[in-house]
C-alpha atoms as a PDB file:
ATOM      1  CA  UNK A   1     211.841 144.170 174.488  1.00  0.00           C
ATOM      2  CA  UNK A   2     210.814 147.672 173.633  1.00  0.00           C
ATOM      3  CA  UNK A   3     210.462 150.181 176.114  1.00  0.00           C
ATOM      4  CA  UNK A   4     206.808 151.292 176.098  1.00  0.00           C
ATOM      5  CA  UNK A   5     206.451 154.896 174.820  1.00  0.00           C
ATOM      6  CA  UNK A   6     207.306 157.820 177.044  1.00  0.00           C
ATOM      7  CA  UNK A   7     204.429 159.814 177.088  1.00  0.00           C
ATOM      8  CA  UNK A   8     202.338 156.377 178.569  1.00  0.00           C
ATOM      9  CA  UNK A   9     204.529 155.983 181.370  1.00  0.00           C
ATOM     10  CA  UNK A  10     205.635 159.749 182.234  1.00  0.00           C
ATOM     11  CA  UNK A  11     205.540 160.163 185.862  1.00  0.00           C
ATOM     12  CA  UNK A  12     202.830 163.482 186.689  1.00  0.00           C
ATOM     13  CA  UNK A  13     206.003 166.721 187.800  1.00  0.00           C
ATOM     14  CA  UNK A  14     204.194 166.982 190.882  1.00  0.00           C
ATOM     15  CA  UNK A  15     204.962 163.886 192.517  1.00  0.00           C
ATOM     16  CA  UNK A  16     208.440 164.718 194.961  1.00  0.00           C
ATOM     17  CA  UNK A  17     210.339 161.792 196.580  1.00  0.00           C
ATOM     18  CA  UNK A  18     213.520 161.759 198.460  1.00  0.00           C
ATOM     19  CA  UNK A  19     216.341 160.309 197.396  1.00  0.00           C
ATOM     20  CA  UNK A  20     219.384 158.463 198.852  1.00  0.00           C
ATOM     21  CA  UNK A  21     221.514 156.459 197.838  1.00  0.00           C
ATOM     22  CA  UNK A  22     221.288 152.730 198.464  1.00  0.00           C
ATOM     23  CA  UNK A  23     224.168 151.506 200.719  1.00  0.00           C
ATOM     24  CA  UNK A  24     226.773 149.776 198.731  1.00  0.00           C
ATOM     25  CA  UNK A  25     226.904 146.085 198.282  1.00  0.00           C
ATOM     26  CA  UNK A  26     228.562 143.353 196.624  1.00  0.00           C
ATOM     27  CA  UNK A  27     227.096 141.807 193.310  1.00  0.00           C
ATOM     28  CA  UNK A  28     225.317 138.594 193.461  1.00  0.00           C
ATOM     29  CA  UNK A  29     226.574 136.038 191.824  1.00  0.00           C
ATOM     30  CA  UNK A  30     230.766 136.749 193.062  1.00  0.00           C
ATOM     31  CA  UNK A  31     232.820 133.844 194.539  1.00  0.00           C
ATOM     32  CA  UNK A  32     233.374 134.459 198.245  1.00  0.00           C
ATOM     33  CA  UNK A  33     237.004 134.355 199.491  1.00  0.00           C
ATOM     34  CA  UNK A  34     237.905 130.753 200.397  1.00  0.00           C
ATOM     35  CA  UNK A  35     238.229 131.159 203.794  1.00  0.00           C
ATOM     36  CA  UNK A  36     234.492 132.157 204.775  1.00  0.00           C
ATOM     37  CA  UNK A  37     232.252 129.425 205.101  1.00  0.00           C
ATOM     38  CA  UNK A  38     230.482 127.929 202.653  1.00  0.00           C
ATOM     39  CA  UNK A  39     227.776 129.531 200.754  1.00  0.00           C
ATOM     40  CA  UNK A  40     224.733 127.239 201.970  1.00  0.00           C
ATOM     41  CA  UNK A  41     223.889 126.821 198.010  1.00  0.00           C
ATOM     42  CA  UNK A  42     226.938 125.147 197.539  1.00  0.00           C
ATOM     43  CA  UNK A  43     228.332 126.007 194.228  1.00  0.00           C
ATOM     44  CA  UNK A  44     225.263 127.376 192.885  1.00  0.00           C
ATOM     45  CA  UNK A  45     224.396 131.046 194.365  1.00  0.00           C
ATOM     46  CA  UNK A  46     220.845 131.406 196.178  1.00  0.00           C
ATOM     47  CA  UNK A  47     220.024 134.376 193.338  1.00  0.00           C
ATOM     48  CA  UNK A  48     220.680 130.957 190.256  1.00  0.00           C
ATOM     49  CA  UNK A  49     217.874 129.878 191.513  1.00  0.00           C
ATOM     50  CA  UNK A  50     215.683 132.671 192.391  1.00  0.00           C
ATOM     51  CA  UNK A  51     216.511 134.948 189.626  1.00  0.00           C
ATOM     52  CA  UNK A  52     217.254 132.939 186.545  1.00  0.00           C
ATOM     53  CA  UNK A  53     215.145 132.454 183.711  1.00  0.00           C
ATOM     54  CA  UNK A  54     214.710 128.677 184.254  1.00  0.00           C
ATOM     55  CA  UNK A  55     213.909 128.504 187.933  1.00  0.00           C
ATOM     56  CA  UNK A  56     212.135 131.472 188.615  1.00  0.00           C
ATOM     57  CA  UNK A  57     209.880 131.905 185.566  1.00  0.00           C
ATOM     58  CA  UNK A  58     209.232 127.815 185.708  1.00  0.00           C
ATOM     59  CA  UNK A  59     205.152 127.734 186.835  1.00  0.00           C
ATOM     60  CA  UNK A  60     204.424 126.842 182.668  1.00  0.00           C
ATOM     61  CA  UNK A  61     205.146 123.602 181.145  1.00  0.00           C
ATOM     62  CA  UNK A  62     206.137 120.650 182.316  1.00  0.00           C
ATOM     63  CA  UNK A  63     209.442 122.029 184.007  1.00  0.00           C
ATOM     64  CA  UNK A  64     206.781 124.227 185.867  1.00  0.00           C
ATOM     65  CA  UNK A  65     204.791 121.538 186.759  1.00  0.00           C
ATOM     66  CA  UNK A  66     207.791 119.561 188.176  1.00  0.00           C
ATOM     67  CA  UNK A  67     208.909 121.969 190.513  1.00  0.00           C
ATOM     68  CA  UNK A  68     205.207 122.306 191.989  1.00  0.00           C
ATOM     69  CA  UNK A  69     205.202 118.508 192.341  1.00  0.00           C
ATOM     70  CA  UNK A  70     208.926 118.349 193.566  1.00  0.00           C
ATOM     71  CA  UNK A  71     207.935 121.149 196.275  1.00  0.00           C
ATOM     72  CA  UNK A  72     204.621 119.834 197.556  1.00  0.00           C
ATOM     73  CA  UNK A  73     205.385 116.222 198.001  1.00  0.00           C
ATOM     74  CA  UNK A  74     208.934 114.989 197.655  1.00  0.00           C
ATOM     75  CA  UNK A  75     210.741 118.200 199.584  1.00  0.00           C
ATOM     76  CA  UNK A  76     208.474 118.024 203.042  1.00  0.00           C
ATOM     77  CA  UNK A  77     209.246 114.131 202.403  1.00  0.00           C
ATOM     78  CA  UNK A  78     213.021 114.612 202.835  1.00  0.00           C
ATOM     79  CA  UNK A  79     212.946 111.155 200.985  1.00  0.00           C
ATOM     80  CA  UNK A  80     213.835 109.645 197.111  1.00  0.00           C
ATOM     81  CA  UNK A  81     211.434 109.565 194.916  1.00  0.00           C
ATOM     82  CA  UNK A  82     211.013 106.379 192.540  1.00  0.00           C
ATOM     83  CA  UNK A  83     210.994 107.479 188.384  1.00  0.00           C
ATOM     84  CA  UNK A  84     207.482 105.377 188.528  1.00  0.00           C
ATOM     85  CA  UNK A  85     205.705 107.788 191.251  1.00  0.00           C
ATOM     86  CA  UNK A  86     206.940 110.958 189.227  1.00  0.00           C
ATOM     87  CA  UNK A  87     205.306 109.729 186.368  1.00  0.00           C
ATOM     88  CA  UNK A  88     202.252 108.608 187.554  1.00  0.00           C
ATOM     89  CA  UNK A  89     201.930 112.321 189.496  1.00  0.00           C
ATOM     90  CA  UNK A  90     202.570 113.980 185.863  1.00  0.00           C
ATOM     91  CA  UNK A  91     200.517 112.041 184.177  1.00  0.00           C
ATOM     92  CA  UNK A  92     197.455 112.721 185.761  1.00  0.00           C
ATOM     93  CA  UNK A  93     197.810 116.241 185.145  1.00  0.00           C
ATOM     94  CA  UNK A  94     197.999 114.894 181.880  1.00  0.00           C
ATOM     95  CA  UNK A  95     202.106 114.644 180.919  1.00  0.00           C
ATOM     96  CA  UNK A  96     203.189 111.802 179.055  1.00  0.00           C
ATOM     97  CA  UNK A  97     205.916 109.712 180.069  1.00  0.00           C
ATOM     98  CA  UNK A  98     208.643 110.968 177.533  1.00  0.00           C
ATOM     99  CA  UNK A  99     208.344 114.425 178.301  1.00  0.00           C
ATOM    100  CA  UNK A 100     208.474 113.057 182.399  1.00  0.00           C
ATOM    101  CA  UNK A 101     211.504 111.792 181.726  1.00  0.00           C
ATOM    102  CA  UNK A 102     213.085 114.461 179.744  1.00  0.00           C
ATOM    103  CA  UNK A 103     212.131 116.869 182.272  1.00  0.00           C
ATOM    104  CA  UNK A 104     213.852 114.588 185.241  1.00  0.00           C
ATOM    105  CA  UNK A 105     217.015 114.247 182.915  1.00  0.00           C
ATOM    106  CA  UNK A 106     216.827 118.539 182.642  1.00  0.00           C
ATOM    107  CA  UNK A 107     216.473 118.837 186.230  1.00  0.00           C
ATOM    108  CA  UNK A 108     219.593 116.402 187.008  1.00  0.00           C
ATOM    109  CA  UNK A 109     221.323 118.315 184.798  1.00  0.00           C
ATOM    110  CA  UNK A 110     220.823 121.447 186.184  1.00  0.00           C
ATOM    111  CA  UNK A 111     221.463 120.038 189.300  1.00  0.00           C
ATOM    112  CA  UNK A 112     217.947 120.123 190.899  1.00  0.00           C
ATOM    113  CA  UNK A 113     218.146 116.282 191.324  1.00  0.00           C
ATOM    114  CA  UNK A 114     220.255 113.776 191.727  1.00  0.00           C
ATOM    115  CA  UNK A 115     219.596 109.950 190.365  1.00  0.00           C
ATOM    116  CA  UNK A 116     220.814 106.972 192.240  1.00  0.00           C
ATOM    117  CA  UNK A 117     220.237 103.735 190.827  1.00  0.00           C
ATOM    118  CA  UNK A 118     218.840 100.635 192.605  1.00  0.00           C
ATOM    119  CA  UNK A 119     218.634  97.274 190.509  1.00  0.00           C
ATOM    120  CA  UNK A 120     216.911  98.489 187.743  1.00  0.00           C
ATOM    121  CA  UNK A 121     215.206 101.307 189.365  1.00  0.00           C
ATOM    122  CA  UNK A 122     216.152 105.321 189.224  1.00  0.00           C
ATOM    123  CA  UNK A 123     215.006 106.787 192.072  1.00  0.00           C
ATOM    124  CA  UNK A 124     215.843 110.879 192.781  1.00  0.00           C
ATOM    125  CA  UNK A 125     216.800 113.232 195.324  1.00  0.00           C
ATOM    126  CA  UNK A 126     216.628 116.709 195.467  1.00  0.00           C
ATOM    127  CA  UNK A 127     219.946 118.574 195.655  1.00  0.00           C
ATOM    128  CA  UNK A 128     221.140 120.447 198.624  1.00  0.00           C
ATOM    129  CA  UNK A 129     220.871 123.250 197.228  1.00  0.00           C
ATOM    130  CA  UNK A 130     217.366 123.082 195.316  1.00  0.00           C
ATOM    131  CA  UNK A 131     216.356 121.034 198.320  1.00  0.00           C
ATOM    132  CA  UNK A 132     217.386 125.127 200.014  1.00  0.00           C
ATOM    133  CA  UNK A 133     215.362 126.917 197.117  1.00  0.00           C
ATOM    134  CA  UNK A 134     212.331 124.952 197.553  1.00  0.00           C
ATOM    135  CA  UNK A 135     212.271 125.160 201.366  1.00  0.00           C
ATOM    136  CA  UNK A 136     212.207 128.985 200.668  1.00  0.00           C
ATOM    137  CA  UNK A 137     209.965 129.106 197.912  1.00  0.00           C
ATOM    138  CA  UNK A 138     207.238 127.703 200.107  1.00  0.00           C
ATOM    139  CA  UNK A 139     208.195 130.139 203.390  1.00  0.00           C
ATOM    140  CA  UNK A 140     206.753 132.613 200.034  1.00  0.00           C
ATOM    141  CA  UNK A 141     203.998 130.773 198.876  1.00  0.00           C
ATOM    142  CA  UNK A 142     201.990 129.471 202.335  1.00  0.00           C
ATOM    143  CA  UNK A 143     203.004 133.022 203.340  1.00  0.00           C
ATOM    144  CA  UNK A 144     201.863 134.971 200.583  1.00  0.00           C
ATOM    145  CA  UNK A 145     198.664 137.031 201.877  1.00  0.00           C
ATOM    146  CA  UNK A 146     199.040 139.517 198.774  1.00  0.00           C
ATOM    147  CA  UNK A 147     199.842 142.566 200.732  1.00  0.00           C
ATOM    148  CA  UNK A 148     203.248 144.049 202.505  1.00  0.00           C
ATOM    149  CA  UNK A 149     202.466 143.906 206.041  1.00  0.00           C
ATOM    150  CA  UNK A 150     204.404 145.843 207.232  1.00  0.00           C
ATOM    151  CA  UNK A 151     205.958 149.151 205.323  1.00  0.00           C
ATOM    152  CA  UNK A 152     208.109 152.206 206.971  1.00  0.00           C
ATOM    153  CA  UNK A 153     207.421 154.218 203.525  1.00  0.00           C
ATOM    154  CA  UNK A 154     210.298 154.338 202.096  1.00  0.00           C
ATOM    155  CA  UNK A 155     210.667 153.431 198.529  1.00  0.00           C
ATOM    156  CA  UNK A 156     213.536 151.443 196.289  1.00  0.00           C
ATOM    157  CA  UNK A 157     214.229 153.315 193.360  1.00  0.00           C
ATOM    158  CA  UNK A 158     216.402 151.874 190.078  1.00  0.00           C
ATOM    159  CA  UNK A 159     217.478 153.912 187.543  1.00  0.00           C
ATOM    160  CA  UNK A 160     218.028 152.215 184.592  1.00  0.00           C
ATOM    161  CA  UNK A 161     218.946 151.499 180.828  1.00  0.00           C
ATOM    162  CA  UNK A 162     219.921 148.950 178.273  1.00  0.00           C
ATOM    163  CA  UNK A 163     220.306 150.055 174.716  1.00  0.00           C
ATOM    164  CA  UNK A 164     218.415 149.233 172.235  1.00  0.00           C
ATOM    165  CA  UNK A 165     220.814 147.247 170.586  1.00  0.00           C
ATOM    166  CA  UNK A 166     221.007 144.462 173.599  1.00  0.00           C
ATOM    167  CA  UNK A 167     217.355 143.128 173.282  1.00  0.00           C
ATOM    168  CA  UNK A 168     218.658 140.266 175.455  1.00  0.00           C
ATOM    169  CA  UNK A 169     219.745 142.401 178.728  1.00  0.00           C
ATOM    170  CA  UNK A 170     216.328 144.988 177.624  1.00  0.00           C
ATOM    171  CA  UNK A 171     214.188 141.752 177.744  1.00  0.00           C
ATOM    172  CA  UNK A 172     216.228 140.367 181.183  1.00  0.00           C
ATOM    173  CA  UNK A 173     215.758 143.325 182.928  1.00  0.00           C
ATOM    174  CA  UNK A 174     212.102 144.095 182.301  1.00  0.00           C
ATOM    175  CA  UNK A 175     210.966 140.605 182.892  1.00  0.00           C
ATOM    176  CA  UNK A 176     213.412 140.018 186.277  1.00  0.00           C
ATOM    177  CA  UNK A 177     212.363 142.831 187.966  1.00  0.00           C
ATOM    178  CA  UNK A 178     209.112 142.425 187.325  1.00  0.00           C
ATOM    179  CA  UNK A 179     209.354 139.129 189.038  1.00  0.00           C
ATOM    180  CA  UNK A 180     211.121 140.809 191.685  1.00  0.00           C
ATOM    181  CA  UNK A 181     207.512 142.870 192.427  1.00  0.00           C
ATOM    182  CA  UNK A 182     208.779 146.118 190.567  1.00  0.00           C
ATOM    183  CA  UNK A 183     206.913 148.441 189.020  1.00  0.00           C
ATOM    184  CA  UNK A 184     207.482 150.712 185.926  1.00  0.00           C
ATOM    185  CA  UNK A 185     205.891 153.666 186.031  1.00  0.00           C
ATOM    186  CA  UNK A 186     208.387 155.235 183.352  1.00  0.00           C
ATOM    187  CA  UNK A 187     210.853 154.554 180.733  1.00  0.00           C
ATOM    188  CA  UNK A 188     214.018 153.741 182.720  1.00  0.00           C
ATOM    189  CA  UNK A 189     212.449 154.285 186.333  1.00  0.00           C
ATOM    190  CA  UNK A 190     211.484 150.998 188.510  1.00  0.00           C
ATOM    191  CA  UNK A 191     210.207 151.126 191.748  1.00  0.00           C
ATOM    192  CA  UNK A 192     209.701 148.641 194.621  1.00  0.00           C
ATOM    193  CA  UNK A 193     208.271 149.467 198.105  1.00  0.00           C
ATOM    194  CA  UNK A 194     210.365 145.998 198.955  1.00  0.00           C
ATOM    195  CA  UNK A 195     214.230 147.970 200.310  1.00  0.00           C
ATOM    196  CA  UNK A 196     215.248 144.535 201.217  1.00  0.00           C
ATOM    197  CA  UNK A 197     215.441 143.969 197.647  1.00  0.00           C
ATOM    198  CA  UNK A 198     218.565 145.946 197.004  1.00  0.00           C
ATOM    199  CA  UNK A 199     220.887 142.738 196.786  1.00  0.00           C
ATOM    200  CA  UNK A 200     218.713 141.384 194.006  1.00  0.00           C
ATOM    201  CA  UNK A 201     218.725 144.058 192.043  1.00  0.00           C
ATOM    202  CA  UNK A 202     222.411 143.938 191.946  1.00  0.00           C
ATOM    203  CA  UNK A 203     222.293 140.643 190.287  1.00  0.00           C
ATOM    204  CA  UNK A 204     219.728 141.186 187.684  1.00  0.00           C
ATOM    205  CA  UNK A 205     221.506 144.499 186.496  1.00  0.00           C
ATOM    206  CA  UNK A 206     224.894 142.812 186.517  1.00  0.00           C
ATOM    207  CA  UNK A 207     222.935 140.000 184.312  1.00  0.00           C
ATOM    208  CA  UNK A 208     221.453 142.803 182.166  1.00  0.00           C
ATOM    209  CA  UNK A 209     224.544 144.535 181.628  1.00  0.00           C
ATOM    210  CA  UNK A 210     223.224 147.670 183.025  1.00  0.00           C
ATOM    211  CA  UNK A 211     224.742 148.142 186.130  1.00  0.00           C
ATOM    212  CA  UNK A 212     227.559 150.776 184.912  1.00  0.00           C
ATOM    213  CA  UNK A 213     225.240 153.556 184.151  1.00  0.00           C
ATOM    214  CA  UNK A 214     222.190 152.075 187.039  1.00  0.00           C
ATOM    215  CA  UNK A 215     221.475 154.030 189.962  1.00  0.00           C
ATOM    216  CA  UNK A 216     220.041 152.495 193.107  1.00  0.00           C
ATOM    217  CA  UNK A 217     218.347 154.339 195.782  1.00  0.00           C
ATOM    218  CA  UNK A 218     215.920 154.242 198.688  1.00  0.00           C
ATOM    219  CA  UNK A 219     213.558 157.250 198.860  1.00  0.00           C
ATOM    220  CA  UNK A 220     210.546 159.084 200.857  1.00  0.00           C
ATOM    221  CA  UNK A 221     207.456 160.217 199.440  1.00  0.00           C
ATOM    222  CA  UNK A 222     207.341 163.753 200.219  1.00  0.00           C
ATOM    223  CA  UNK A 223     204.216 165.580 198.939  1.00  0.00           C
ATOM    224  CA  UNK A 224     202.353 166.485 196.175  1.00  0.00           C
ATOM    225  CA  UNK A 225     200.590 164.208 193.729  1.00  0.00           C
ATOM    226  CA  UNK A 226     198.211 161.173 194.464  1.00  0.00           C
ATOM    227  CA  UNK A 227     199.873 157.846 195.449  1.00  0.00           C
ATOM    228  CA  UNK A 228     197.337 155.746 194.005  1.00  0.00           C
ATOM    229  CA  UNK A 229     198.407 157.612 190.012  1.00  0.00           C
ATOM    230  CA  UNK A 230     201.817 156.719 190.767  1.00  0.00           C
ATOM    231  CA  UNK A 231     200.657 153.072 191.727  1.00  0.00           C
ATOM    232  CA  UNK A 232     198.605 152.441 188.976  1.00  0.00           C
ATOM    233  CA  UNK A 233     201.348 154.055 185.906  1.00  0.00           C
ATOM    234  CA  UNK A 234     203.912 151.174 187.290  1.00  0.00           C
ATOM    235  CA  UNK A 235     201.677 148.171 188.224  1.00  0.00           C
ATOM    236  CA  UNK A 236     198.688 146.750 186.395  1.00  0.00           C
ATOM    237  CA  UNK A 237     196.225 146.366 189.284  1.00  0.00           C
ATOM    238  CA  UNK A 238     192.887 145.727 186.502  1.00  0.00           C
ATOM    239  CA  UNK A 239     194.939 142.798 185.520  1.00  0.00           C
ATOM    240  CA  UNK A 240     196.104 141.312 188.472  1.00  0.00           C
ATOM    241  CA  UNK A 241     192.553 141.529 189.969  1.00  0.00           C
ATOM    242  CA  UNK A 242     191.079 139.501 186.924  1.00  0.00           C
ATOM    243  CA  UNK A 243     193.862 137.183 187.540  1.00  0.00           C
ATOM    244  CA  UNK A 244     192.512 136.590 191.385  1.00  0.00           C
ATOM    245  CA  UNK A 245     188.925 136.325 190.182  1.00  0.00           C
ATOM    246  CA  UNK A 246     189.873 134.093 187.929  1.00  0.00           C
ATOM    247  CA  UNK A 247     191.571 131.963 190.529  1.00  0.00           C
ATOM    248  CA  UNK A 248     188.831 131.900 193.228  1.00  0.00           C
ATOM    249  CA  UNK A 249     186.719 130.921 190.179  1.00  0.00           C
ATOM    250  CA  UNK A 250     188.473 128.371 189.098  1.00  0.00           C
ATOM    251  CA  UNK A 251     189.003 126.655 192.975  1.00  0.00           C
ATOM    252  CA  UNK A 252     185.542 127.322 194.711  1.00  0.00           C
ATOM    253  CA  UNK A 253     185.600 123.628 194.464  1.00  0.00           C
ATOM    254  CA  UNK A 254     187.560 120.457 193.523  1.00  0.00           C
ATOM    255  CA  UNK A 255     188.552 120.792 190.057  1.00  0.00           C
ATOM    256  CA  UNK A 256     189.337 116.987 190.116  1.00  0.00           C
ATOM    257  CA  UNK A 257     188.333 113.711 192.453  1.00  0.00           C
ATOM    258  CA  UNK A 258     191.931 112.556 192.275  1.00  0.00           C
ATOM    259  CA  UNK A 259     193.326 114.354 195.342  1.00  0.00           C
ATOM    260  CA  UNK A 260     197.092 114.871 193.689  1.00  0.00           C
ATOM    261  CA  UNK A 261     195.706 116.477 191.245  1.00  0.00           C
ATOM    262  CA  UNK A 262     193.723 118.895 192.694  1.00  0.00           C
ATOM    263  CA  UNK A 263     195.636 119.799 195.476  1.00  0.00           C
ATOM    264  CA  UNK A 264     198.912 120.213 192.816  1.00  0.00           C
ATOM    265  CA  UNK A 265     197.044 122.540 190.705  1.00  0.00           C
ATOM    266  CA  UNK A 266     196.120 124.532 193.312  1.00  0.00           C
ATOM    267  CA  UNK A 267     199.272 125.513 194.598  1.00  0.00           C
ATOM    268  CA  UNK A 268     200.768 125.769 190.862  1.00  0.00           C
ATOM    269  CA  UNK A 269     198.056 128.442 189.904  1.00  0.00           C
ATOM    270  CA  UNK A 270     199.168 130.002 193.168  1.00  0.00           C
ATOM    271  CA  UNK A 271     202.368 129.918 192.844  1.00  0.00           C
ATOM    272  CA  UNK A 272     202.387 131.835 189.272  1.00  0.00           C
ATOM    273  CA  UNK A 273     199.684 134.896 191.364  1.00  0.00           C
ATOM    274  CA  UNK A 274     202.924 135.262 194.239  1.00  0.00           C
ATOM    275  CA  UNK A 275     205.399 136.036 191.093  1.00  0.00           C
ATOM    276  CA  UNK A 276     203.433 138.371 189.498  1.00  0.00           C
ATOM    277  CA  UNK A 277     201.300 140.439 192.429  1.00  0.00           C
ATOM    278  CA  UNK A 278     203.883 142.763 194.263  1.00  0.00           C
ATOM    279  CA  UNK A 279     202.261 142.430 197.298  1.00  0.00           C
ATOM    280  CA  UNK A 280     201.697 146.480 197.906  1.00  0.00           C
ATOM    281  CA  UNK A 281     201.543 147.669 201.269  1.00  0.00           C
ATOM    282  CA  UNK A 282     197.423 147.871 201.867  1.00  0.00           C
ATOM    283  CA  UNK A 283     197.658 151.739 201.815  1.00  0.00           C
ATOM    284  CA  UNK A 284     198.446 151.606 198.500  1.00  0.00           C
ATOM    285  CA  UNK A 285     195.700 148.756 197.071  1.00  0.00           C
ATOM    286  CA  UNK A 286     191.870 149.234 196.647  1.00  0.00           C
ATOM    287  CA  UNK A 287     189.677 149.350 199.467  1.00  0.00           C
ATOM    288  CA  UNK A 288     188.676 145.113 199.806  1.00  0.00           C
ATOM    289  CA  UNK A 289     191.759 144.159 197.998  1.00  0.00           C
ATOM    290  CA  UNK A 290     190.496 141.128 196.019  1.00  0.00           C
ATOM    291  CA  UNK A 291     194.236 139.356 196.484  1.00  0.00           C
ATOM    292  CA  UNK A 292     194.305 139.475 200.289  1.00  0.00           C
ATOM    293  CA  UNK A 293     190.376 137.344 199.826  1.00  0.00           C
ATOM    294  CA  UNK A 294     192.127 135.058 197.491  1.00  0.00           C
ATOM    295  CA  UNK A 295     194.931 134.099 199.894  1.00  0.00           C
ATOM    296  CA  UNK A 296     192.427 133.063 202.110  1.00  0.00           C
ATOM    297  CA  UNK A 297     190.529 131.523 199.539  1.00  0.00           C
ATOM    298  CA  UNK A 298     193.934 129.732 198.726  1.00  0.00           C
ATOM    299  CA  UNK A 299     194.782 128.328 202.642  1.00  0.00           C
ATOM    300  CA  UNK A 300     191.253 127.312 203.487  1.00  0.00           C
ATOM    301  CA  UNK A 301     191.290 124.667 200.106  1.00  0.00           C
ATOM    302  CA  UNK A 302     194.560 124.039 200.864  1.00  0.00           C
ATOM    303  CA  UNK A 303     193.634 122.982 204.579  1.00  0.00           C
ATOM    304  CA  UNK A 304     191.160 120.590 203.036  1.00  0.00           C
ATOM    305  CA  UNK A 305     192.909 118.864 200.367  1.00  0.00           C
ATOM    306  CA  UNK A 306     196.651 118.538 201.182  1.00  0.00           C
ATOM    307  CA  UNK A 307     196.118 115.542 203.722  1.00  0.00           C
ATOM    308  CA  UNK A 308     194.433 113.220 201.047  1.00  0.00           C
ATOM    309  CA  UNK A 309     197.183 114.272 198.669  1.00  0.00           C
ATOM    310  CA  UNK A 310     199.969 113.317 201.024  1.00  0.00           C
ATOM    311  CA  UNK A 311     198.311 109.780 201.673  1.00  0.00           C
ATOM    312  CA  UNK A 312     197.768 109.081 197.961  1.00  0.00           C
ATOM    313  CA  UNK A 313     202.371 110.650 197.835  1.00  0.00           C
ATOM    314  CA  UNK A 314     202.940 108.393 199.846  1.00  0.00           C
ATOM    315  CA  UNK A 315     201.203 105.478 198.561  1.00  0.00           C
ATOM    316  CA  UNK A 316     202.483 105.743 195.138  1.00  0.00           C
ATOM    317  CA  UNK A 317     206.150 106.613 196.536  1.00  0.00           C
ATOM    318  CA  UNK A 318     206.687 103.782 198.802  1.00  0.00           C
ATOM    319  CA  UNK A 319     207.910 101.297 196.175  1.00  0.00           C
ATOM    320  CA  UNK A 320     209.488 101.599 192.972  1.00  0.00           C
ATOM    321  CA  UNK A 321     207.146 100.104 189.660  1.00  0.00           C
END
């Protein structure tokens, strides 16, 4: 992906921060020495999941759609789900069958599930370690109120560059960090007011190729030029608002009688708002922050319609078809 031109971006000379260097750490992604304990991931590393293309980006499609339904009814299960009840989930939100299965086969694969045959039944369990990932995606998403609350001021500042020539590792680390709740307020210059981010970073520059000629470093905002300027050249705010109206819009009732499907794609359009709002501290949002209504837009219909989902889980789950 191209860089956006400089003279968009250019940070105003007046703006001063601090600068110091990020504490060193190790890079995500390394095999630990054999005689610490085991990583609680297993063989896959927490950031596989968190970071990668597949599992992080995966709110479209049917992959996305699978990992809503896998996270809202067979994880606080703890149980196996039959092929039959998967299907039947998907294809109310309109999925056909093939592309169910495919995406089931995908997931085993990738070692999300794992398929255990009885008679002439599948039915699947989640990993240990994806069983892990969704356990902590939902900590984010029921906890998501769209701002930081808490912030000491201090800033995470990357320094970065991928030629021109590596479109792959340019497109990686744009689109990563981004996830990640960074902003890009120039060419080369990514900020976060997240420090405990550091790690991550790590990973997605080692992923990107960057991280020989990267610099990392947490920072104070000293003086001189307005916060919100700075805020607005490295996040889209306009955009992210239109994105909450459009969710509040789109909820302020049932979208559907069936009570799977509405609760499911509530918390799928909710989950794709966490990944791309940074959740700002409140200082630096407008006044009324439209995000921090929509979160509580998001638990009160939530509230309502999870119980009735549940029952109708559990109904279809009991017994393989």
């Amino acid at each position: 992906m191209i860089d956006e031109p400089a003279d968009r971006n250019t940070i105003r000379p007046c703006v001063l921060i601090a600068l110091t260097p990020a504490a060193p750490v190790t890079f995500a992604g390394m095999r630990e020495p054999r005689d610490e304990e085991p990583a609680p991931f297993g063989n896959a590393s927490e950031e596989r999941f968190v970071l990668s293309r597949r599992y992080a980006a995966g709110t479209g499609g049917v992959r996305g759609l699978l990992i809503t339904v896998l996270g809202d009814y067979v994880r606080p299960a703890r149980q196996p789900a039959p092929t039959s009840a998967l299907i039947d989930v998907m294809a109310r939100l309109g999925v056909e069958e093939m592309a169910c299965r495919q995406a089931l086969m995908r997931a085993a694969a990738d070692g999300w599930l794992m398929p255990s045959r009885d008679g002439r039944y599948t039915w699947w369990r989640l990993s240990p370690a994806f069983e892990q990932f969704l356990d902590l995606g939902a900590q984010k998403i029921f906890g998501f109120a769209a701002t930081q609350p808490e912030w000491d001021r201090r800033w995470l500042v990357v320094l970065a560059r991928v030629p021109e020539t590596n479109r792959t590792g340019r497109h990686l680390l744009r689109t990563r960090l981004r996830w990640a709740g960074f902003g890009n307020p120039a060419p080369g210059v990514w900020i976060s007011t997240h420090t405990d981010q550091i790690k991550n970073v790590e990973f997605v520059l080692a992923e990107a190729g960057a991280q020989e000629d990267a610099h990392i470093f947490i920072s104070e905002y000293l003086a001189r030029g307005e916060l919100s300027t700075l805020v607005r050249q490295a996040w889209d705010l306009d955009d992210i608002e239109r994105e909450y109206d459009a969710f509040r819009t789109a909820f302020a009732r049932a979208p559907s009688d069936d009570p799977l499907v509405r609760e499911t794609q509530l918390v799928h359009a909710w989950r794709r708002l966490v990944l791309i709002d940074p959740a700002l501290p409140a200082e630096l949002l407008p006044p009324n922050w439209i995000g921090a209504r929509a979160a509580k837009h998001f638990h009160r219909q939530h509230a309502r319609w999870i119980q009735a989902a549940t029952r109708e889980w559990q109904r279809i789950s009991a017994h393989a078809a």
